[in-house]
N, C-alpha and C. Protein backbone atom coordinates (compact mmCIF):
# COMPACT_ATOMS: atom_id res chain seq x y z
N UNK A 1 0.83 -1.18 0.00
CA UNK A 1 0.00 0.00 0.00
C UNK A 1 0.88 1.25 0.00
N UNK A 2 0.54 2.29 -0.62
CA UNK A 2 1.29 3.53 -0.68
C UNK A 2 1.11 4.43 0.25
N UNK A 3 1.79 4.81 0.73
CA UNK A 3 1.61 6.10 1.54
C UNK A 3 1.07 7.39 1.34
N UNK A 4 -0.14 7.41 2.05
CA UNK A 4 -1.22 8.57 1.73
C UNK A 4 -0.58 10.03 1.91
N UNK A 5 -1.02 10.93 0.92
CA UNK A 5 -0.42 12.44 1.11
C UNK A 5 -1.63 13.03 1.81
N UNK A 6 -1.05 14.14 2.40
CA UNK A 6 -1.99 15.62 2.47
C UNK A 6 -2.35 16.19 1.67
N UNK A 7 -3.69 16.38 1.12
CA UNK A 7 -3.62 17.62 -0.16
C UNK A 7 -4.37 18.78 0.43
N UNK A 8 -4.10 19.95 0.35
CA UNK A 8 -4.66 20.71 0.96
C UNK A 8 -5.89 21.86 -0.36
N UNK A 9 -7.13 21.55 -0.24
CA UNK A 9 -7.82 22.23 -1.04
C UNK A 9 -7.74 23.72 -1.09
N UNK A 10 -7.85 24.67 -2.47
CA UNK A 10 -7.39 26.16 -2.43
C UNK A 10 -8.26 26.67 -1.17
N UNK A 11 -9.39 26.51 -0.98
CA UNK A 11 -10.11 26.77 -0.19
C UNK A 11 -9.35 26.61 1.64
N UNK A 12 -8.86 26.01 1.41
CA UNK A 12 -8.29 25.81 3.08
C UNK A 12 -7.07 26.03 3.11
N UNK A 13 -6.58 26.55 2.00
CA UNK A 13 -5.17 27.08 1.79
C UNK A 13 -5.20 28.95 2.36
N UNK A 14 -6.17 29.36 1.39
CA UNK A 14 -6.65 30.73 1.95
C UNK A 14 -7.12 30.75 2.95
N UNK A 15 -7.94 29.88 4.16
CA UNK A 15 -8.26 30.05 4.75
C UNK A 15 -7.16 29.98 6.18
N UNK A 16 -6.24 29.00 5.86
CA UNK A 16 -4.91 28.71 6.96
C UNK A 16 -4.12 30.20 7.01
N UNK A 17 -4.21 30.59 5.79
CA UNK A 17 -3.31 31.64 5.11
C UNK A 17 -3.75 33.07 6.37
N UNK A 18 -5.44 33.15 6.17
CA UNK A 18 -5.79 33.98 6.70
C UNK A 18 -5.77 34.43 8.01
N UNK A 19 -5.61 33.04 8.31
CA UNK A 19 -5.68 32.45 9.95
C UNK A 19 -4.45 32.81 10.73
N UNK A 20 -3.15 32.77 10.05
CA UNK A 20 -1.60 32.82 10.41
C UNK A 20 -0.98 34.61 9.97
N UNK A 21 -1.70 34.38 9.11
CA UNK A 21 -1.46 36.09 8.89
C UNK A 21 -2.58 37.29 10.02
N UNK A 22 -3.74 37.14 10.06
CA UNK A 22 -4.42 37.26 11.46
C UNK A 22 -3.78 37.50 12.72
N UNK A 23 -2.59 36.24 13.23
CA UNK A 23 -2.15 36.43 14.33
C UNK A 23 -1.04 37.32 14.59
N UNK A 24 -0.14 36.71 13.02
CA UNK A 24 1.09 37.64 12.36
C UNK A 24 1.10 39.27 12.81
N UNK A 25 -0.04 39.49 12.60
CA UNK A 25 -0.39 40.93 12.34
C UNK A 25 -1.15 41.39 13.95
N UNK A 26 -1.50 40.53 14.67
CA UNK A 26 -2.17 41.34 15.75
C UNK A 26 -1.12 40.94 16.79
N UNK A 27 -0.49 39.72 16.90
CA UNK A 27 0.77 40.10 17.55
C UNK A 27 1.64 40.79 17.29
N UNK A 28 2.03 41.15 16.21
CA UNK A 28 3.34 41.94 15.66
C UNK A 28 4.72 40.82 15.62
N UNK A 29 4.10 39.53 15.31
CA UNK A 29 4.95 38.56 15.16
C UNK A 29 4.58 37.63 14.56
N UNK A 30 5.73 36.88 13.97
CA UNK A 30 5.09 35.66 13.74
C UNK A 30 4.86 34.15 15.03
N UNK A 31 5.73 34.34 15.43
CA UNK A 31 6.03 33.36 16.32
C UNK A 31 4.86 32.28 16.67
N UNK A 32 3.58 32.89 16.93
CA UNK A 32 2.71 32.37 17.26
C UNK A 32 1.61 31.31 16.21
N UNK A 33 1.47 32.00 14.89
CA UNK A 33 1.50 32.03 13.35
C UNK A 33 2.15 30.53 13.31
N UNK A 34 3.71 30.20 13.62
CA UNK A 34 4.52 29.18 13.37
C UNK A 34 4.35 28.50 13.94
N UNK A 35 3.68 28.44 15.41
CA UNK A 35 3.48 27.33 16.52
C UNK A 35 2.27 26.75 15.95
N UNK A 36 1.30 27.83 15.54
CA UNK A 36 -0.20 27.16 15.16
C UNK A 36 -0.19 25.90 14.19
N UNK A 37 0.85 26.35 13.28
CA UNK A 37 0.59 26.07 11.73
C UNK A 37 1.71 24.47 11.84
N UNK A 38 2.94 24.44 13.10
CA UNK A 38 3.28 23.11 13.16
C UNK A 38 2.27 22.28 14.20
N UNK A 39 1.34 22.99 14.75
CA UNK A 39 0.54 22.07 15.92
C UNK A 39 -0.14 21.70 14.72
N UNK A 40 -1.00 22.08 13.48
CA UNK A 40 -2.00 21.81 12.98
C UNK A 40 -0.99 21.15 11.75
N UNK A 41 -0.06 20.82 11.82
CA UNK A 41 0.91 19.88 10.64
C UNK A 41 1.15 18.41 11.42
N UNK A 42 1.22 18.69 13.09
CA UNK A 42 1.73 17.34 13.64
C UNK A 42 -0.01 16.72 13.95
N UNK A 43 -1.11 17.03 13.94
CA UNK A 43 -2.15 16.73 14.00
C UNK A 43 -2.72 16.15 12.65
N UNK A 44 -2.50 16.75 11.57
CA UNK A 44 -2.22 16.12 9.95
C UNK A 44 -1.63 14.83 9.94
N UNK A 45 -0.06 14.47 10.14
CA UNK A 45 0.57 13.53 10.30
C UNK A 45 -0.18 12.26 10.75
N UNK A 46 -0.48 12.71 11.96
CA UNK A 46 -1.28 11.28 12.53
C UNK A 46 -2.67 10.80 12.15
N UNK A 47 -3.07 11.88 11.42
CA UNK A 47 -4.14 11.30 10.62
C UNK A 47 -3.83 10.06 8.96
N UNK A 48 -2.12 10.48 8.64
CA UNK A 48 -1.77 9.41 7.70
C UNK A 48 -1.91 8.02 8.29
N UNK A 49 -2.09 7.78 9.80
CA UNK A 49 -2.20 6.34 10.23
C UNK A 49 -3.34 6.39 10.68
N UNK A 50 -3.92 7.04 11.25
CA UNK A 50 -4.92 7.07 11.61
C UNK A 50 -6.40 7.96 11.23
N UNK A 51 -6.74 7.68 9.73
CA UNK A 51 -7.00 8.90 9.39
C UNK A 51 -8.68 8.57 9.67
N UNK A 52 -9.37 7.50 10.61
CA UNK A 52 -10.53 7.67 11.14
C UNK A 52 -10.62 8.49 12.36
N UNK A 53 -9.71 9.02 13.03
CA UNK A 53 -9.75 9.46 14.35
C UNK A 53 -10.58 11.00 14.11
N UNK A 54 -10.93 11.49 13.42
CA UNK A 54 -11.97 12.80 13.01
C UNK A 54 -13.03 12.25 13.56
N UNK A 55 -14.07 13.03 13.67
CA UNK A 55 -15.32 13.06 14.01
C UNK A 55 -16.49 12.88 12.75
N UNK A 56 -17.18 12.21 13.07
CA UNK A 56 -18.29 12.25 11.62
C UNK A 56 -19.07 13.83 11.73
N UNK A 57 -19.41 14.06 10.22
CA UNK A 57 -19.68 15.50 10.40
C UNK A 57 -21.57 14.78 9.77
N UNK A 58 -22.08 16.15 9.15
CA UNK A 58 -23.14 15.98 8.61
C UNK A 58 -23.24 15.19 6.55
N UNK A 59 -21.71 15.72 6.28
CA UNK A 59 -21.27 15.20 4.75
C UNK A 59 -21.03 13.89 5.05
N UNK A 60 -21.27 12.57 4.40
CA UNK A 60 -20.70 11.54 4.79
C UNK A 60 -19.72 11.22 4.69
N UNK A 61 -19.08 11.87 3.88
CA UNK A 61 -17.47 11.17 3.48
C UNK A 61 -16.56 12.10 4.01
N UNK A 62 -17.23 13.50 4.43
CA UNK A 62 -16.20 14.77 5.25
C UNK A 62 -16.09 13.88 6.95
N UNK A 63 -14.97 13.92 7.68
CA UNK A 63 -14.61 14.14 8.88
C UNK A 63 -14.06 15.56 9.69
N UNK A 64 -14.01 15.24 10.67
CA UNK A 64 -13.81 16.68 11.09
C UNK A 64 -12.88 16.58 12.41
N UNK A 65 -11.59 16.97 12.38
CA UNK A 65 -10.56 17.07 13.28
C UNK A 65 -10.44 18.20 13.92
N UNK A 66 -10.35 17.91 15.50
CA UNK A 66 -10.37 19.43 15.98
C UNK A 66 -9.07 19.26 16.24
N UNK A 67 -8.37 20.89 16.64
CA UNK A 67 -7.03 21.25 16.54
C UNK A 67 -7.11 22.20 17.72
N UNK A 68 -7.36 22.49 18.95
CA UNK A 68 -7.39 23.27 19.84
C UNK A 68 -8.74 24.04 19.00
N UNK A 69 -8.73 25.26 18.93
CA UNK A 69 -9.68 26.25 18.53
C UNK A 69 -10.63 26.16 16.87
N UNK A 70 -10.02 25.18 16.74
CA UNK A 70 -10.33 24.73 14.77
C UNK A 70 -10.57 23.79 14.71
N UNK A 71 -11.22 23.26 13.94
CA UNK A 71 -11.58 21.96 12.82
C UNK A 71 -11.19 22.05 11.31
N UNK A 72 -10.32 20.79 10.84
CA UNK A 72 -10.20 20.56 9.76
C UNK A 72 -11.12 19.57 9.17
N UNK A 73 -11.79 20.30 8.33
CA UNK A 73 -12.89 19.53 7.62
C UNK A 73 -11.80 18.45 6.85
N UNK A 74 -11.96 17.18 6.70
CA UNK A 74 -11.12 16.48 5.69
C UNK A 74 -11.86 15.31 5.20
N UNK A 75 -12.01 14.93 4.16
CA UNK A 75 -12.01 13.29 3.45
C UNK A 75 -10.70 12.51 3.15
N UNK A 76 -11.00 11.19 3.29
CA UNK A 76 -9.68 10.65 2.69
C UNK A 76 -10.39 8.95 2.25
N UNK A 77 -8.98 8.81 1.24
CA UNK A 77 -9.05 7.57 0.56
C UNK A 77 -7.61 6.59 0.81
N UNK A 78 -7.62 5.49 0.26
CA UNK A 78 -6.39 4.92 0.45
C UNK A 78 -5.00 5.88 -0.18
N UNK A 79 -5.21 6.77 -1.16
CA UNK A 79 -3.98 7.19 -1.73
C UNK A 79 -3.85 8.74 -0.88
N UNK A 80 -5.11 9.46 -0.18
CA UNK A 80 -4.65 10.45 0.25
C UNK A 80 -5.64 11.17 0.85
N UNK A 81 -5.48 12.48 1.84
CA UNK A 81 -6.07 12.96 2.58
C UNK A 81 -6.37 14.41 2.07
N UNK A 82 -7.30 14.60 1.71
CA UNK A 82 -7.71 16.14 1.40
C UNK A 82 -8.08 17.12 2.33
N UNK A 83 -7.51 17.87 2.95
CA UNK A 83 -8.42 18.68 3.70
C UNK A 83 -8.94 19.67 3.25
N UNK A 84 -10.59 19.98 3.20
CA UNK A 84 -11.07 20.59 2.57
C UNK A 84 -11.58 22.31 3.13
N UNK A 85 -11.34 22.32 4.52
CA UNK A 85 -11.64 23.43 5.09
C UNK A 85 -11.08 23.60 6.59
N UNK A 86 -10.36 24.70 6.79
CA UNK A 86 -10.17 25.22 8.54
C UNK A 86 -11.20 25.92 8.93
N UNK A 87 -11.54 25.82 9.95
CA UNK A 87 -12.76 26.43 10.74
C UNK A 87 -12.56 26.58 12.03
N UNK A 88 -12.65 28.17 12.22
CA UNK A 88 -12.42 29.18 13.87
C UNK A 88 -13.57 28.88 14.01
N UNK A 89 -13.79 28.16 15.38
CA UNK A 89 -15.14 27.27 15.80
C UNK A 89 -15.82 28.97 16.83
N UNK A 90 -14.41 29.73 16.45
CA UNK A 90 -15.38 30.91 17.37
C UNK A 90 -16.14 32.17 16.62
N UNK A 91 -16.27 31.39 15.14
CA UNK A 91 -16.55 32.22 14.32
C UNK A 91 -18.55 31.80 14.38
N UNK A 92 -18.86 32.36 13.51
CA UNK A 92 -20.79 32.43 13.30
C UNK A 92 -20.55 31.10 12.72
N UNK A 93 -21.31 29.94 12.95
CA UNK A 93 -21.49 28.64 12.09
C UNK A 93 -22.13 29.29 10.64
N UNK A 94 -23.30 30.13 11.04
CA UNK A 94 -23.78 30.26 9.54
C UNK A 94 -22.81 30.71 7.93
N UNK A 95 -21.59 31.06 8.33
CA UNK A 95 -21.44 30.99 7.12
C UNK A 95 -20.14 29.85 6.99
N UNK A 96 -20.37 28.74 7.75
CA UNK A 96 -19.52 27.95 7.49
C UNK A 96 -19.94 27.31 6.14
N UNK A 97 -18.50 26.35 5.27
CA UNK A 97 -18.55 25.92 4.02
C UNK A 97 -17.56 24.88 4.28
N UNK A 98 -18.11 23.85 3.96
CA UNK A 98 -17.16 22.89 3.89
C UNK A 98 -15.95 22.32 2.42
N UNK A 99 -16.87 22.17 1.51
CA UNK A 99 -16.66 21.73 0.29
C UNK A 99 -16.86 22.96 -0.88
């Protein structure tokens, strides 16, 4: 069996983006930006072995990993793991988007 990748959808690319630049900018650093973004890379990782440990969401084939303050919306197959959305769980649900 091959070893499953991360793919990260444009959608949750801008949205990580927004998320790290956010802190970048209201701390006046990055530092914090870099801690987030390897906590939410070593939480990725262990989903290559374990990539049922998400939560079932309302999509059937989306799971949903929380990360301290976030959820990564993700699906996956034998060849790889998509994550399809980050989500600030302290944001309004209503305009959440998964897919």
């Amino acid at each position: 069996m091959a070893k499953r990748k991360i793919i990260w959808s444009h959608r949750a690319e801008i949205k990580l983006f927004k998320i790290l630049e956010f802190y970048a900018e209201r701390n006046k650093s990055r530092t914090y930006s870099a801690k987030l973004y390897q906590r939410l890379n070593k939480e990725l990782r262990i989903l290559l072995k374990q990539p049922d440990v998400g939560l079932n969401t309302e999509i059937e084939s989306v799971r949903g990993l929380i990360v301290d303050d976030y959820i990564l919306f993700y699906e996956y197959d034998n060849e790889k793991i998509i994550v399809h959305s980050i989500w600030d769980c302290r944001q309004d649900s209503d305009d959440l988007r998964i897919k």
